[in-house]
Protein backbone atom coordinates (compact mmCIF):
# COMPACT_ATOMS: atom_id res chain seq x y z
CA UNK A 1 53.31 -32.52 -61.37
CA UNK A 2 50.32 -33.20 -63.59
CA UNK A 3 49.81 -36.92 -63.29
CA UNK A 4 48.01 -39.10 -66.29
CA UNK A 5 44.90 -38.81 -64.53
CA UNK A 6 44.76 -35.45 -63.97
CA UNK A 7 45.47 -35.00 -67.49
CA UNK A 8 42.27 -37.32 -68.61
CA UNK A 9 40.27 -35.75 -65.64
CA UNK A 10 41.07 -32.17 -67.10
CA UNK A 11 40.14 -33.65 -70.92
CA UNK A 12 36.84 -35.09 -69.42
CA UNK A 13 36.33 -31.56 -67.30
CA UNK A 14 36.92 -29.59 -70.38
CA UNK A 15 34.94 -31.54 -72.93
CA UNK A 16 31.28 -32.49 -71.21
CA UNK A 17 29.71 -34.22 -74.23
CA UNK A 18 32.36 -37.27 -74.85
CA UNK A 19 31.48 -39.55 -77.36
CA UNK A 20 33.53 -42.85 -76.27
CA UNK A 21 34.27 -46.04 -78.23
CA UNK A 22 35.53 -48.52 -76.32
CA UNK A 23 37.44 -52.10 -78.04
CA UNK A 24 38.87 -55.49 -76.61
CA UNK A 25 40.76 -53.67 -74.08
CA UNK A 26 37.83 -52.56 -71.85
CA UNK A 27 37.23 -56.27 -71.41
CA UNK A 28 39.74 -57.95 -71.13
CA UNK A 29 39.46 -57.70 -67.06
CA UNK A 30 36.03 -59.37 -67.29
CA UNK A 31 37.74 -62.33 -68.76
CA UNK A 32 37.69 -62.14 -72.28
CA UNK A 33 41.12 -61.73 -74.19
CA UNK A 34 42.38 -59.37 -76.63
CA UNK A 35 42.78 -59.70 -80.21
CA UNK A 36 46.12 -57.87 -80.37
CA UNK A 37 49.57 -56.94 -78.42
CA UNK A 38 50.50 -53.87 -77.68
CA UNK A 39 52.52 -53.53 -80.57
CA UNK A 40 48.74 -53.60 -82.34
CA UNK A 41 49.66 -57.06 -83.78
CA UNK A 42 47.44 -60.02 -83.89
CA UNK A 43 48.34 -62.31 -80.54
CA UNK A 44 46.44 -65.64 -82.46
CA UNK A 45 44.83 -65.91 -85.69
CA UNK A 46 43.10 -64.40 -87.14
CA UNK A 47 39.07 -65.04 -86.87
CA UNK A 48 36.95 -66.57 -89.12
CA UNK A 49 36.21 -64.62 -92.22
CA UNK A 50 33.01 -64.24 -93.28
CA UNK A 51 32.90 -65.31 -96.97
CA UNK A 52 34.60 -68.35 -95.79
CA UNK A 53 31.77 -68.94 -93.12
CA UNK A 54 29.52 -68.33 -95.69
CA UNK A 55 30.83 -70.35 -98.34
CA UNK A 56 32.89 -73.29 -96.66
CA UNK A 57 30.44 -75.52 -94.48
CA UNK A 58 33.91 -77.16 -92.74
CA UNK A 59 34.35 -73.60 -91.69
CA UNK A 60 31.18 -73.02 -90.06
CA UNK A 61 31.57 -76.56 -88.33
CA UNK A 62 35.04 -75.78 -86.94
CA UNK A 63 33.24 -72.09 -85.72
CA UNK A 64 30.45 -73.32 -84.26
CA UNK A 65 32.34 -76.08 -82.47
CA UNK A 66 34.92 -73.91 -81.11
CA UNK A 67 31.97 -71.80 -79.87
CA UNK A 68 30.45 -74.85 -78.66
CA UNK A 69 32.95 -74.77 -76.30
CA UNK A 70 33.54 -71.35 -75.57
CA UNK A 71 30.20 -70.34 -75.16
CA UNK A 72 29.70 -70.91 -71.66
CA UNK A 73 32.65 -68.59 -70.24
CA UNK A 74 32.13 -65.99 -72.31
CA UNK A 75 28.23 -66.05 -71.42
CA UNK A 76 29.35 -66.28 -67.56
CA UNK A 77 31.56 -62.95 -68.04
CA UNK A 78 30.78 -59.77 -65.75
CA UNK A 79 31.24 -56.32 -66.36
CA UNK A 80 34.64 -54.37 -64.90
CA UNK A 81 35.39 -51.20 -63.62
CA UNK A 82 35.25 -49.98 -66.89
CA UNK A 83 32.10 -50.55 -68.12
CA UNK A 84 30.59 -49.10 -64.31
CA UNK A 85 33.04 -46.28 -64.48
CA UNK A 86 31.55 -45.63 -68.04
CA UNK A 87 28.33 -46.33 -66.89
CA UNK A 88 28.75 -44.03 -64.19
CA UNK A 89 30.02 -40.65 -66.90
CA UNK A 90 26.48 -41.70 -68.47
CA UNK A 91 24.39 -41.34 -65.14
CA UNK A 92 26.03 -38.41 -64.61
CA UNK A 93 25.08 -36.49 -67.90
CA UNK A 94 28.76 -36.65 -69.24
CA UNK A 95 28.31 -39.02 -72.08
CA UNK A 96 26.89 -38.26 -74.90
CA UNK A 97 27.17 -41.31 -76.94
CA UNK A 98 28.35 -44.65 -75.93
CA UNK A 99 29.74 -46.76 -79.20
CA UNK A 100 31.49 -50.30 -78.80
CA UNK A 101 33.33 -52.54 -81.20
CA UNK A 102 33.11 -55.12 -78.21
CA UNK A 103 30.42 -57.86 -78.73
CA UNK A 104 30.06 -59.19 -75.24
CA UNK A 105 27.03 -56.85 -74.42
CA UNK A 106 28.93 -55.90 -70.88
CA UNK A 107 27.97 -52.26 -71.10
CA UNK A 108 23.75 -52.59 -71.07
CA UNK A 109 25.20 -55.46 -68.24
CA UNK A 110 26.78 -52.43 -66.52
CA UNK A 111 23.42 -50.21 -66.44
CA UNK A 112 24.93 -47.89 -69.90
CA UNK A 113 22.11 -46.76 -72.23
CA UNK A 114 21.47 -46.37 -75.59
CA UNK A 115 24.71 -48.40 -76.51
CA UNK A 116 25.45 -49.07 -80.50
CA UNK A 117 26.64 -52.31 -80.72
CA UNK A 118 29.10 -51.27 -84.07
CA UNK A 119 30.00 -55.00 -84.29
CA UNK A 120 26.68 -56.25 -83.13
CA UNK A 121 25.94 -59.08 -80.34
CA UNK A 122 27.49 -62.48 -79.83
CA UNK A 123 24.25 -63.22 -77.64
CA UNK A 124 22.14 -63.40 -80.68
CA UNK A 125 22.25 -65.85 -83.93
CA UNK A 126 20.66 -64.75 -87.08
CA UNK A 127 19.89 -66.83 -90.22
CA UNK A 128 21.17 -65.22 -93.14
CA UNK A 129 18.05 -65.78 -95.71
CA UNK A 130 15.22 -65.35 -93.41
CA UNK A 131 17.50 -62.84 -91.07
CA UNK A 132 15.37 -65.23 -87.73
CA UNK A 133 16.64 -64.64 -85.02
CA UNK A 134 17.83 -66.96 -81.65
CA UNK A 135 18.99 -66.01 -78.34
CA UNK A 136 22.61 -68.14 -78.50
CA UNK A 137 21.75 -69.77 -75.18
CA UNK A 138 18.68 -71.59 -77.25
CA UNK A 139 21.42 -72.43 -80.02
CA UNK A 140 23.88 -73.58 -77.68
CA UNK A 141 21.53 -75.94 -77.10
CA UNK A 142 20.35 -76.77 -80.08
CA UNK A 143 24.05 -77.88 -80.64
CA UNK A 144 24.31 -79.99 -77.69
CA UNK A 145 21.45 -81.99 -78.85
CA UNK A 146 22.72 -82.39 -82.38
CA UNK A 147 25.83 -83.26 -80.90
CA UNK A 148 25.41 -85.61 -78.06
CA UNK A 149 28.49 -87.08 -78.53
CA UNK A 150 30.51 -84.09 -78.42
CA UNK A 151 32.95 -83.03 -75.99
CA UNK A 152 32.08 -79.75 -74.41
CA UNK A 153 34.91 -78.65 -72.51
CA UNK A 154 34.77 -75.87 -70.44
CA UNK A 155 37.52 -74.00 -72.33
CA UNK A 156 38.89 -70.41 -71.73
CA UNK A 157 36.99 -67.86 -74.43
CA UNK A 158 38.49 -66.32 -76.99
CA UNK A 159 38.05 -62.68 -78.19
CA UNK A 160 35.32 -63.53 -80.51
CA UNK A 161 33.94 -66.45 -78.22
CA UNK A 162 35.14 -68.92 -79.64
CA UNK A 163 38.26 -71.53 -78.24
CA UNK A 164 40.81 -73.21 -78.88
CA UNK A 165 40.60 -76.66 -79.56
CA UNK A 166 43.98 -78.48 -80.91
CA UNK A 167 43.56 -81.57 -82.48
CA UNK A 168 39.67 -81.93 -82.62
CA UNK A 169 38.36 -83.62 -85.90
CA UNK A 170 35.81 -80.69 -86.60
CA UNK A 171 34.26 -82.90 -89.42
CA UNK A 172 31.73 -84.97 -87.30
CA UNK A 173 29.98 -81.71 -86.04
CA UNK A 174 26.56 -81.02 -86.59
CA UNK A 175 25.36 -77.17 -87.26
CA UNK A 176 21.89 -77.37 -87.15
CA UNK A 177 20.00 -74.96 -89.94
CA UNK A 178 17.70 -72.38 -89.65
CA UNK A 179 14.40 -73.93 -87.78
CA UNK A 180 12.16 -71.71 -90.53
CA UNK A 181 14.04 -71.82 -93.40
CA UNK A 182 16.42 -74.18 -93.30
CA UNK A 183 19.40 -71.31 -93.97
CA UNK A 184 22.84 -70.59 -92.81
CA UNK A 185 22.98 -69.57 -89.49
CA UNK A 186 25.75 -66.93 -87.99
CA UNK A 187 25.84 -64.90 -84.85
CA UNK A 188 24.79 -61.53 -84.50
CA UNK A 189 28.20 -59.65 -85.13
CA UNK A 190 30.05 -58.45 -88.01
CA UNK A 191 32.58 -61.37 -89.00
CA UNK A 192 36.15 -59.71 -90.16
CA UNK A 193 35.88 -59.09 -94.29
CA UNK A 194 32.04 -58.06 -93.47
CA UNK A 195 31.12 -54.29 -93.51
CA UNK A 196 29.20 -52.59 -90.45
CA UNK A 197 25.99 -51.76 -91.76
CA UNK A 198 25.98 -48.38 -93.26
CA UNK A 199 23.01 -47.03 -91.15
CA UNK A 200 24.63 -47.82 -88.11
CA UNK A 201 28.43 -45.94 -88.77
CA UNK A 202 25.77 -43.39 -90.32
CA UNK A 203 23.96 -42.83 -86.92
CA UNK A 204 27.55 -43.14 -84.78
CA UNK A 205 29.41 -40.18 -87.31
CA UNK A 206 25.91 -38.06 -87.08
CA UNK A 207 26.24 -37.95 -83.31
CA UNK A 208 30.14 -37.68 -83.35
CA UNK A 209 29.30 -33.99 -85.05
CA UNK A 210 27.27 -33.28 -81.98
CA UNK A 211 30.27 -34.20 -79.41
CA UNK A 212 32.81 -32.48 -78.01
CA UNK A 213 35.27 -34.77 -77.89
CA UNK A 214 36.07 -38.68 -79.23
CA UNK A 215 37.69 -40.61 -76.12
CA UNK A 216 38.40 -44.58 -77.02
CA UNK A 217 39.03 -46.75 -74.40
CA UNK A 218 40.87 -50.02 -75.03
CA UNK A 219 41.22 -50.17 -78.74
CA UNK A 220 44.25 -49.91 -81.20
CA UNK A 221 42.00 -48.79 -83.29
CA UNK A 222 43.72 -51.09 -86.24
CA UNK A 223 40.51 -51.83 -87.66
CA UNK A 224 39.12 -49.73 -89.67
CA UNK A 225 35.76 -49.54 -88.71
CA UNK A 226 36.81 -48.01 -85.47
CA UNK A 227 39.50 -45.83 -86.86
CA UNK A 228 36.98 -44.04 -89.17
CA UNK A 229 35.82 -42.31 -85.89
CA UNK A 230 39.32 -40.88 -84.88
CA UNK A 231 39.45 -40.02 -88.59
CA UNK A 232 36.18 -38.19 -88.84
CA UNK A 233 36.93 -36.11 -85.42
CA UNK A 234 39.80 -35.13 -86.51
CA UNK A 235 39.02 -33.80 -89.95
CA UNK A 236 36.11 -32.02 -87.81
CA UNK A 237 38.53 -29.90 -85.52
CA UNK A 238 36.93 -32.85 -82.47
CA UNK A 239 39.65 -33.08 -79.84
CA UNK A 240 40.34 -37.12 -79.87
CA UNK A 241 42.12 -39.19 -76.18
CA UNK A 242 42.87 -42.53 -75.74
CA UNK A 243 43.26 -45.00 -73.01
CA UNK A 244 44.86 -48.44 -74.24
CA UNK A 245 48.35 -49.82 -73.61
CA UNK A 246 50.71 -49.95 -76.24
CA UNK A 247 49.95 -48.25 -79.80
CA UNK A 248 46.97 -47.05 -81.20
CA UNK A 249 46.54 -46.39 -85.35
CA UNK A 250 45.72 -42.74 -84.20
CA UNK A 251 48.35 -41.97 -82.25
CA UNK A 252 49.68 -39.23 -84.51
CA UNK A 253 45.47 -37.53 -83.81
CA UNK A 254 45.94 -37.58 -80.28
CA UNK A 255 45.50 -34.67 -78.08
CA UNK A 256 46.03 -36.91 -75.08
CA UNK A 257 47.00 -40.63 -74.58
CA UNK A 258 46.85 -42.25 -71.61
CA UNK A 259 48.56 -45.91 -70.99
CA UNK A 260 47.33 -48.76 -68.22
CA UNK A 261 44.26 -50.39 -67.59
CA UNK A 262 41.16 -49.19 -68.64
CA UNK A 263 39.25 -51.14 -65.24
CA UNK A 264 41.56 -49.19 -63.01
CA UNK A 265 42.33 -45.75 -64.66
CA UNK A 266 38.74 -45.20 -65.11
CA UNK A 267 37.37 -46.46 -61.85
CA UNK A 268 40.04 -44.28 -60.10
CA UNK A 269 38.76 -41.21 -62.27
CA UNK A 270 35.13 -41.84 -61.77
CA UNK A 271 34.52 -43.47 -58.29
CA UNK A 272 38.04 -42.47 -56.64
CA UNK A 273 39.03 -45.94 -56.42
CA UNK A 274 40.25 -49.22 -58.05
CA UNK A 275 38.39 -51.49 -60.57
CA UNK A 276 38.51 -54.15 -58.34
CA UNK A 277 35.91 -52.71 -55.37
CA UNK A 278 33.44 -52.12 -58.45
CA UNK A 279 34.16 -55.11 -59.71
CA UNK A 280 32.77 -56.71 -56.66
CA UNK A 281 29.90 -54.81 -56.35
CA UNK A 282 29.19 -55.63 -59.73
CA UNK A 283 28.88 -59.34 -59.19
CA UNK A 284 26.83 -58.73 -56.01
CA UNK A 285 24.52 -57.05 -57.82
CA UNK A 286 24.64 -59.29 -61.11
């Protein structure tokens, strides 16, 4: 009986030039949570929006103190057995474009090249006159100086690296400005209401026409920004699989869709075993 690995093993067999684009899902085994349920519904609220970042200054205080205290576990998180399997289809000449809606930066962690951030990188803050940018460990502590007063607790990070923090009185935070120009500054990534720059979907759909086939790993593709892709290889005649649990905004594109854990599935399919051997090797190495 064919089994839901040979199935995806057959797909990856049959198509050698796999574009992938990979969401929350791929990891969420490194630490970092998921946005939705497998239903595809929101599991929290939802993030910040940007014109409220940009416009409400007791918005960007109760984001950057959130991050304040999120920042550290999300910065401490390690790649999975996805992002080596993944890494591993790329070594191997069976990837021919790597695209993430994930902001965590775990696949250039996991040895993948070339990666397009589509949602950009939480590791970096940007001012938004001068466009500057920061490493975020430098503005984490940029906060903690403007802050000394602050409690920093070591709290468990959110999808978009922020945390929860019930009952703090956001209003006494400090978010220092740009140190050139004295502008709003926001992380690296595309903030929900924001569009993904149209050079960068430009460069991602160009090299989706080159592809054999669109595999997505760990997304429910309810955004649109990553649904486009399904979209586009579809009207193209592109064969499109997923991996995810639960539901995916494509399902009705599918040639194949494939439900568990992305760690394990793909670490079974690539190395022959489980994410959690690669895992550890992983961490030895990082």
């Amino acid at each position: 009986m064919l089994t839901d690995l040979d199935a995806l093993h057959d797909f990856l067999d049959a198509h050698p030039r796999l574009f992938v684009l990979t969401g929350a899902g791929c990891s969420t085994e490194s630490g970092i949570p998921d946005y939705r349920d497998e239903d595809g519904a929101w599991k929290r609220r939802q993030p910040v929006q940007y014109f409220d970042f940009v416009r409400r200054p007791e918005v960007r205080q109760r984001y950057w103190a959130r991050s304040f205290a999120g920042w550290p576990r999300f910065a401490e998180a390690r790649p999975n057995g996805a992002h080596l399997a993944l890494a591993g289809l790329q070594a191997a000449g069976r990837l021919h474009c790597l695209v993430t809606q994930n902001v965590d930066g775990l696949h250039q962690r996991a040895g993948s090249r070339d990666v397009i951030d589509l949602h950009g990188r939480l590791d970096t803050v940007q001012c938004l006159t001068c466009h500057a940018s920061q490493p975020r460990d430098d503005f984490q502590e940029a906060l903690a100086a403007a802050n000394p007063a602050w409690p920093a607790p070591r709290a468990m990070a959110a999808p978009d690296g922020d945390a929860d923090l019930e009952g703090a009185d956001y209003a006494s935070f400090i978010v220092p400005d740009c140190p050139t120009c004295a502008g709003i500054l926001k992380p690296a990534v595309v903030f929900f209401g924001e569009s993904v720059p149209p050079d960068r979907v430009a460069v991602c759909l160009d090299r989706l026409g080159m592809a054999d086939a669109l595999l997505v790993v760990g997304s429910s593709l309810m955004v649109r920004s990553g649904y486009r892709f399904a979209l586009a290889a579809h009207e193209r005649g592109i064969p499109v699989a997923a991996l995810n649990r639960g539901r995916t905004r494509a399902d009705d594109l599918l040639a194949l869709k494939v439900e568990g854990n992305c760690a394990d599935i793909l670490g079974k399919l690539v190395f022959g075993h489980t994410e959690e051997t690669e895992t550890k090797r992983c961490v030895q190495r990082t």
